[in-house]
Protein backbone atom coordinates (compact mmCIF):
# COMPACT_ATOMS: atom_id res chain seq x y z
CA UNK A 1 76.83 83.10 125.82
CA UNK A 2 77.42 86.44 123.98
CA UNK A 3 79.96 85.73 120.81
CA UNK A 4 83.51 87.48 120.44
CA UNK A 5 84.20 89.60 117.84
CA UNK A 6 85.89 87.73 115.46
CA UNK A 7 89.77 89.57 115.03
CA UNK A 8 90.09 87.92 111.65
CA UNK A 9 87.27 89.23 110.31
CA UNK A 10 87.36 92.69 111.95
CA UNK A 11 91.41 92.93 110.16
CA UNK A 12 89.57 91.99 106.58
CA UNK A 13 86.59 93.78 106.96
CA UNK A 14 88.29 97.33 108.07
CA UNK A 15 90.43 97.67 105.01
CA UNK A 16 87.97 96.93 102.36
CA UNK A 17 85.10 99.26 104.10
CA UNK A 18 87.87 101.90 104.54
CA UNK A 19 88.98 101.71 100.68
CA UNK A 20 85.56 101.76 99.37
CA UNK A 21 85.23 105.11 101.26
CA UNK A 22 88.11 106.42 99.88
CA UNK A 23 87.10 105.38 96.83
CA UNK A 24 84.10 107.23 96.75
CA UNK A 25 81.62 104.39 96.97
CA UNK A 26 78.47 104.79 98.23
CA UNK A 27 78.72 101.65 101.01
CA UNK A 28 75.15 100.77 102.53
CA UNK A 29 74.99 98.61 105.97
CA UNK A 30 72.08 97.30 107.23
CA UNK A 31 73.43 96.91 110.80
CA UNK A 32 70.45 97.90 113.36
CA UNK A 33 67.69 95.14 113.13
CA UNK A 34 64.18 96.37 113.70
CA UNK A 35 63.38 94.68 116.74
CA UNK A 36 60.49 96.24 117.58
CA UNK A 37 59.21 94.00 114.59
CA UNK A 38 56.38 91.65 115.93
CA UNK A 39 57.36 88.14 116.33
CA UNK A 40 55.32 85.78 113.94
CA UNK A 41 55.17 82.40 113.78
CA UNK A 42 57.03 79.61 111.34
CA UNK A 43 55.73 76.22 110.82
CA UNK A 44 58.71 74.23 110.87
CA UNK A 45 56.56 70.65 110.20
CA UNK A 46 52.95 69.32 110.84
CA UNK A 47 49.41 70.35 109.39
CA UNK A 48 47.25 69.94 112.72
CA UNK A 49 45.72 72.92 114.53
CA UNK A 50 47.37 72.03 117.70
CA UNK A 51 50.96 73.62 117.85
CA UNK A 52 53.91 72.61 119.67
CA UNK A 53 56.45 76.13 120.30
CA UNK A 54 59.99 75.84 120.28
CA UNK A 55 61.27 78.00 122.64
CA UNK A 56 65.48 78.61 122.18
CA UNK A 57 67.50 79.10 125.24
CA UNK A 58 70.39 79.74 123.73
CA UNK A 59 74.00 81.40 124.69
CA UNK A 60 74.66 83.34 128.07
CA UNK A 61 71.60 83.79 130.29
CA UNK A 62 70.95 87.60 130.82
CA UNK A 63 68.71 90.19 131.30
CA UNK A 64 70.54 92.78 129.09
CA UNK A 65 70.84 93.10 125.89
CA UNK A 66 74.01 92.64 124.10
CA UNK A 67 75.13 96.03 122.91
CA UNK A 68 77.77 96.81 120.44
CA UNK A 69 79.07 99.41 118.53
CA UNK A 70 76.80 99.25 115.58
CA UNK A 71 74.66 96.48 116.64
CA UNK A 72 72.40 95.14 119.35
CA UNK A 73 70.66 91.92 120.17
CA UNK A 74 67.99 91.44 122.96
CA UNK A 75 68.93 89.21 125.97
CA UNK A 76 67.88 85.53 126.19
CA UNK A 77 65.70 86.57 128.90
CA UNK A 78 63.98 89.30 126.65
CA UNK A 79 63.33 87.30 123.66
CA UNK A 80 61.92 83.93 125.74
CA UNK A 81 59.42 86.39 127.43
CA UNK A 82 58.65 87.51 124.65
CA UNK A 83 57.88 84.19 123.06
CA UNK A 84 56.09 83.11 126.15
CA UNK A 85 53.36 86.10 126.30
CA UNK A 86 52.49 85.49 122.44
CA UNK A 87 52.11 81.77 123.29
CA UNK A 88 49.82 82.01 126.16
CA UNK A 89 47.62 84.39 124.01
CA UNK A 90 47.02 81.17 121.77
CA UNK A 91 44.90 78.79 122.45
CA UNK A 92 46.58 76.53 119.24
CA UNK A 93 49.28 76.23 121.39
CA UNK A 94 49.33 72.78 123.88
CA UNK A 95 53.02 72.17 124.55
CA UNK A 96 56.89 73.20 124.72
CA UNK A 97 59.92 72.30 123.47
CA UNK A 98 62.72 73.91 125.45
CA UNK A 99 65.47 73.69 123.50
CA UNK A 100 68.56 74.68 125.51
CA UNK A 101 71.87 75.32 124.39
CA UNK A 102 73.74 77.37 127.29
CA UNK A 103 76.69 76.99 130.01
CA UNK A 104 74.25 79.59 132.27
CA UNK A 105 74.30 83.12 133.20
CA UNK A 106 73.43 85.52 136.25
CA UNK A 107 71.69 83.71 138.93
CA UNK A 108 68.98 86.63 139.09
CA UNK A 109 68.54 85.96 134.97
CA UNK A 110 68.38 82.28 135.40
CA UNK A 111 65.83 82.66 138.64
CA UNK A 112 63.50 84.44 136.36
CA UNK A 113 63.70 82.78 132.94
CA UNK A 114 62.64 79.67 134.87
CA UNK A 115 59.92 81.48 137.15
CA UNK A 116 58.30 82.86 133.21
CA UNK A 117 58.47 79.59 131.73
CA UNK A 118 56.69 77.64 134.71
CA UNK A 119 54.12 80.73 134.87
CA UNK A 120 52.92 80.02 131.29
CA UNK A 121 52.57 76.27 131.64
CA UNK A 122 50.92 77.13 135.10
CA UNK A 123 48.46 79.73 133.55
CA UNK A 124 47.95 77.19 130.15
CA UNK A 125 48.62 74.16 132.04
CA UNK A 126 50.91 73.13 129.27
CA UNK A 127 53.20 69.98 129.90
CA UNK A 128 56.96 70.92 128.37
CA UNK A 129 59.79 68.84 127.06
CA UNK A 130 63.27 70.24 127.82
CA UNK A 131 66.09 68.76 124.50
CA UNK A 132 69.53 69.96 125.85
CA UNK A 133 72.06 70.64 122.93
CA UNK A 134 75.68 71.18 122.99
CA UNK A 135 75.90 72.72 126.76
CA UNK A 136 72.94 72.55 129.21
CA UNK A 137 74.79 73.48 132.06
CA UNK A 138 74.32 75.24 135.65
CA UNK A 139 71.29 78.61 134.40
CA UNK A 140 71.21 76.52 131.52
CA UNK A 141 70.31 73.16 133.60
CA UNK A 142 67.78 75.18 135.25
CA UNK A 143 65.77 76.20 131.83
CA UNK A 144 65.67 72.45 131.35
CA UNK A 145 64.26 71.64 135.11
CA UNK A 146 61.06 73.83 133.81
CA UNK A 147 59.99 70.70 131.78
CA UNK A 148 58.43 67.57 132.41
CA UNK A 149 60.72 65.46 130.55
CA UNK A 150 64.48 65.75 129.53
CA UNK A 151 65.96 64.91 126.49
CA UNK A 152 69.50 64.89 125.77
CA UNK A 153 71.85 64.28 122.97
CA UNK A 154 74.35 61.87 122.93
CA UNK A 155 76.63 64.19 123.23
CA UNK A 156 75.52 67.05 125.54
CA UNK A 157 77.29 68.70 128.58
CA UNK A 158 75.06 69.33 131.31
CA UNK A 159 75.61 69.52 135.28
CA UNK A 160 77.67 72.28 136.73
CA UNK A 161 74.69 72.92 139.31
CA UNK A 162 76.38 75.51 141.28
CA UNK A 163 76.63 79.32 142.25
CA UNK A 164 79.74 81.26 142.06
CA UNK A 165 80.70 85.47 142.79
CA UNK A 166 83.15 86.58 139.99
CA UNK A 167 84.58 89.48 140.20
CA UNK A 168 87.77 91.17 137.97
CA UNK A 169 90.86 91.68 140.49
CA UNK A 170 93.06 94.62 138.56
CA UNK A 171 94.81 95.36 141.78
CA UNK A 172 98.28 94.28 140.42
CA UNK A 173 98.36 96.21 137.41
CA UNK A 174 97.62 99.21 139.07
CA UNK A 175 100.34 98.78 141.30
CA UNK A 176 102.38 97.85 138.25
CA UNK A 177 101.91 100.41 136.41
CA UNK A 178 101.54 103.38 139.90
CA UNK A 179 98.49 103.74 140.04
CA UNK A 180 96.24 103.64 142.98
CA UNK A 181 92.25 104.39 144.22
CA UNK A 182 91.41 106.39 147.62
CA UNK A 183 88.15 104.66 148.73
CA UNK A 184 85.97 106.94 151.51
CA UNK A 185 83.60 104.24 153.10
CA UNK A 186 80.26 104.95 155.51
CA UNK A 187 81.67 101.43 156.50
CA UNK A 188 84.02 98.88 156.39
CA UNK A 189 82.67 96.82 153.76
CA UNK A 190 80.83 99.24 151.98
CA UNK A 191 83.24 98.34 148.87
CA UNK A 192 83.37 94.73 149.06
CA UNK A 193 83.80 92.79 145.76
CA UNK A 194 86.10 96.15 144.88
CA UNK A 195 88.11 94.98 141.67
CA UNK A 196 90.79 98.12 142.89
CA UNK A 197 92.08 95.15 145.99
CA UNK A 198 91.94 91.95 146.94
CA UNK A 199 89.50 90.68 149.52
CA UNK A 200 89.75 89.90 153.16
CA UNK A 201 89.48 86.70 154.65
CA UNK A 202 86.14 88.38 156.24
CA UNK A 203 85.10 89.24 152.81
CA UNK A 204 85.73 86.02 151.60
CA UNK A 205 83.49 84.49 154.71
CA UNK A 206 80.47 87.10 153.79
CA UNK A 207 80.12 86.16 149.76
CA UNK A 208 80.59 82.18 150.93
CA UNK A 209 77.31 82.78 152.86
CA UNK A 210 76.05 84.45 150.01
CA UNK A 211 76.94 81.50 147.70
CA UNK A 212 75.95 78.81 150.23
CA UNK A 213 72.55 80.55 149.96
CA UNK A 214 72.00 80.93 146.66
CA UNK A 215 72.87 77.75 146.04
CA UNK A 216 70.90 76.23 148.05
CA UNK A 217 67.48 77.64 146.49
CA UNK A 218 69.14 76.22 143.28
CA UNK A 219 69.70 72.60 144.51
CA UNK A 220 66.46 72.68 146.24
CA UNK A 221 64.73 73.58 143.08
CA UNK A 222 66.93 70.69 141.30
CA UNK A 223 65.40 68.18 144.22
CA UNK A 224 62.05 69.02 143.91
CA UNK A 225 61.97 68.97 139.98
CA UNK A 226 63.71 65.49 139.53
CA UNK A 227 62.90 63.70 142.78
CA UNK A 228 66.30 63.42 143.67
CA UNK A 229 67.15 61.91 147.23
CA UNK A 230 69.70 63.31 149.90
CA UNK A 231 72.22 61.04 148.09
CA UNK A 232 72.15 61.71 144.66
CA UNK A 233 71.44 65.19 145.29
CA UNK A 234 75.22 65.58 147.25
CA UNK A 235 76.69 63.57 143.80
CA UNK A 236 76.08 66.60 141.91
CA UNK A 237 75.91 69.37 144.85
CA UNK A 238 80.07 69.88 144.05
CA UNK A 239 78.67 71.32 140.98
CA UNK A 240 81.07 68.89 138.43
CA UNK A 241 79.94 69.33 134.29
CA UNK A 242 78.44 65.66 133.08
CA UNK A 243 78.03 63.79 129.74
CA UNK A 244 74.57 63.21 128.80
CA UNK A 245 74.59 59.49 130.17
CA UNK A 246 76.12 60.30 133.80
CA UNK A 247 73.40 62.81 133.94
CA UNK A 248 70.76 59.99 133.28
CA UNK A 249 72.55 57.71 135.78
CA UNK A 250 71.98 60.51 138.52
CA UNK A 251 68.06 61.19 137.34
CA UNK A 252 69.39 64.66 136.42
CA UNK A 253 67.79 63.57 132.51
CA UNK A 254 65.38 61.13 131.58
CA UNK A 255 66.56 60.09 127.96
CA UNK A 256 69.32 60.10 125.82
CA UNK A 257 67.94 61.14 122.34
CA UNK A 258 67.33 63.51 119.92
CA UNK A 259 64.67 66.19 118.64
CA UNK A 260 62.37 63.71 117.39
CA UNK A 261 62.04 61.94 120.58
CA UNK A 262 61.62 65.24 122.21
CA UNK A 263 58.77 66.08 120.00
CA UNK A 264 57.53 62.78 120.40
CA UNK A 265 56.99 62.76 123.64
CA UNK A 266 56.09 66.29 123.85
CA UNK A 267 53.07 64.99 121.77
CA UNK A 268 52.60 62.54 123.82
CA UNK A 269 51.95 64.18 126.86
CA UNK A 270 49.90 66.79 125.96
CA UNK A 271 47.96 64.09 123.52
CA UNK A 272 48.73 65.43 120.34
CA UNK A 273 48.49 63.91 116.56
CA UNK A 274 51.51 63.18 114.68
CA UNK A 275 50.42 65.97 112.62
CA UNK A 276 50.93 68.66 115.17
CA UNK A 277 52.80 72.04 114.23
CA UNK A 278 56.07 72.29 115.23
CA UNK A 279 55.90 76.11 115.19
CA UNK A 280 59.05 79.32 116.29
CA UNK A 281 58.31 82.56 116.56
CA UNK A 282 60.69 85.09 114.66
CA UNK A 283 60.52 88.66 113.48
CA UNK A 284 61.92 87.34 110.31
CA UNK A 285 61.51 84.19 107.71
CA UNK A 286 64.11 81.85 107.46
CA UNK A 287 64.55 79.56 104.41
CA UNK A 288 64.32 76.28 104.74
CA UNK A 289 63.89 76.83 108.47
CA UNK A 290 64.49 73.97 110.71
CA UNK A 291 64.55 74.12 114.95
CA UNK A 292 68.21 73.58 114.59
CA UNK A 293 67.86 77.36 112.65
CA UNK A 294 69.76 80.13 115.14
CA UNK A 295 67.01 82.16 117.45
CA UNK A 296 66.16 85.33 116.39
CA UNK A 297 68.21 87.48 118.36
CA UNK A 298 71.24 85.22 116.33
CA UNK A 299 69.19 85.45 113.09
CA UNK A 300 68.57 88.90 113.13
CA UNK A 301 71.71 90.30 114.84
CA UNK A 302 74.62 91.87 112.57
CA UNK A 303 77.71 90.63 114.31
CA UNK A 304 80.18 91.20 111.89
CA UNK A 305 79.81 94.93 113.48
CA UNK A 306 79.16 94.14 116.50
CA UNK A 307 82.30 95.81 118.66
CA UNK A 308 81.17 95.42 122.29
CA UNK A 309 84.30 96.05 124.02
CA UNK A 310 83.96 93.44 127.18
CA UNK A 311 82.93 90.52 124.50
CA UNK A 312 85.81 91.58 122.14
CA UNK A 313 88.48 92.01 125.26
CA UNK A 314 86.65 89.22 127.33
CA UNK A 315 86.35 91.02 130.41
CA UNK A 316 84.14 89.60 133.00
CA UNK A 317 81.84 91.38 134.70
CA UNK A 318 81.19 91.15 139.06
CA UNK A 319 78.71 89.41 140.11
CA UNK A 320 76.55 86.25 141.24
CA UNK A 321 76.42 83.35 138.51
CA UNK A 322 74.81 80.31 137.64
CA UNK A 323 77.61 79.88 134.81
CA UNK A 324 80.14 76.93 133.46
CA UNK A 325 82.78 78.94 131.91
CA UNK A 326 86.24 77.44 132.79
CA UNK A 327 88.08 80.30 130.83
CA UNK A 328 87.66 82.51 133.44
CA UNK A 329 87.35 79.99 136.21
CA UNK A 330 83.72 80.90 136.11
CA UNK A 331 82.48 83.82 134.42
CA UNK A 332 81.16 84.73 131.29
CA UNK A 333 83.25 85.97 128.09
């Protein structure tokens, strides 16, 4: 999920920049990344030709990038792509790692960051192991159903496998503060999911249907991927957030764990030595880089000037998400 500014920082930061300028100082920001910079790879561990990629799914699932005032970092969907298309062009490469750590995101973003994984294993006919992290949950739980195996800490979040339509309603502080919108409409719900009113019980009916649909795809897809039956699929279809060991109970995850049984049986599968790489692609070293290490789009970012205005204010945008966010009820911050 995109980061908020952080106020504290932004209140110690302004005063120093401004009295250096004052000051006369010459002050020198690096704050735009390259990132047309080619990714390259970074052995994290291992000696063997064979490779093993991490690929990070981490923070809210998008297919923009995150845009700020004076810096910019490509969407999860952007960078994983990215990853994937310089992995299929190696042959070194036999397996995944899908390392998620995300509460979900639109459900068109999620749809395809799954679809791009399962194309690459289907075109390399690589088997993938999925290690959930802090928050696997809803587009996030759906990154994890592209592997063969799921790992999850101890710890983890996961579930929430649902759909929801968020939209902003600022209807009452317009009429608070007199202020109003003339809508001219071809017809009458050519403005549905308007954030100027509130919606009509018909309205309401019409994006259920939408939902119900949506949904549906997404618990099919959850079905198919972990065998569930008509049962256990209804036990999560009210789209609830689990702990790591309530999602094993329900076959939603196969083991509670951590990286190096992920790895393990990532090697396993695809019949790899103990010596395999453990390789990430960046545009930039990291020292003492570990898979734990931030993606690059977090690596590489400057977010201490990063001033998006709907990530600083947290205002939600409309529309259809596969998202656990219970600060807004549902959407993304």
């Amino acid at each position: 999920m995109p980061e908020r500014f952080p106020l504290r920082a932004l209140a110690l930061c302004l005063p120093l920049l401004a009295a250096a300028l004052l000051a006369g100082c010459s002050v020198s920001v690096n704050a735009f990344r390259d990132y047309d910079t080619p990714l390259r790879e970074h052995v994290l561990s291992g000696s063997a030709r064979e490779k093993i990629l991490v690929l990070p799914v981490r923070g809210f699932i998008d297919l923009e990038p995150d845009q700020g005032l004076a810096a910019r970092r490509p969407s999860v969907v952007q960078d994983a792509v990215a990853m994937l298309r310089k992995a299929e062009a190696d042959p070194d490469v036999r397996a995944l790692l899908i390392q998620v750590d995300s509460p979900g995101g639109t459900v068109v973003a999620s749809d395809i960051l799954y679809a791009e994984i399962m194309r690459l294993r289907a075109a390399r006919e690589l088997p993938a192991v999925t290690l959930m992290m802090t928050v696997a949950a809803s587009g996030g739980y759906q990154a994890a159903l592209a592997g063969d195996h799921i790992v999850a800490h101890a710890s983890t979040v996961t579930g929430s496998i649902g759909t929801v339509f968020l939209r902003p309603d600022v209807s009452g502080l317009m009429g608070k503060i007199g202020v109003g919108a003339e809508v001219t409409r071809s017809g009458r719900h050519k403005d549905i999911g308007s954030p100027l009113r509130g919606s009509t019980p018909e309205e309401r009916a019409i994006f259920q249907a939408m939902i119900d649909d949506m949904n549906g795809r997404f618990l099919a897809l959850v079905a198919q991927r972990r065998g569930l039956d008509r049962k256990a699929l209804d036990d999560v279809a009210d789209a609830r957030v689990l702990t790591a060991t309530q999602a094993q109970a329900l076959g939603l995850v196969d083991a509670v764990g951590t990286a190096h049984d992920a790895l393990a049986q990532a090697r396993a599968l695809a019949g790899l030595p103990e010596q395999a790489r453990v390789v990430v692609y960046r545009r930039r070293a990291m020292q003492d880089d570990t898979l734990y290490n931030p993606p690059l789009a977090a690596a590489d970012a400057a977010p201490g000037l990063d001033l998006g205005l709907s990530h600083l204010l947290g205002v939600p945008r409309a529309g259809f998400y596969a998202l656990w966010a219970p600060e807004y009820g549902a959407g993304p911050r």
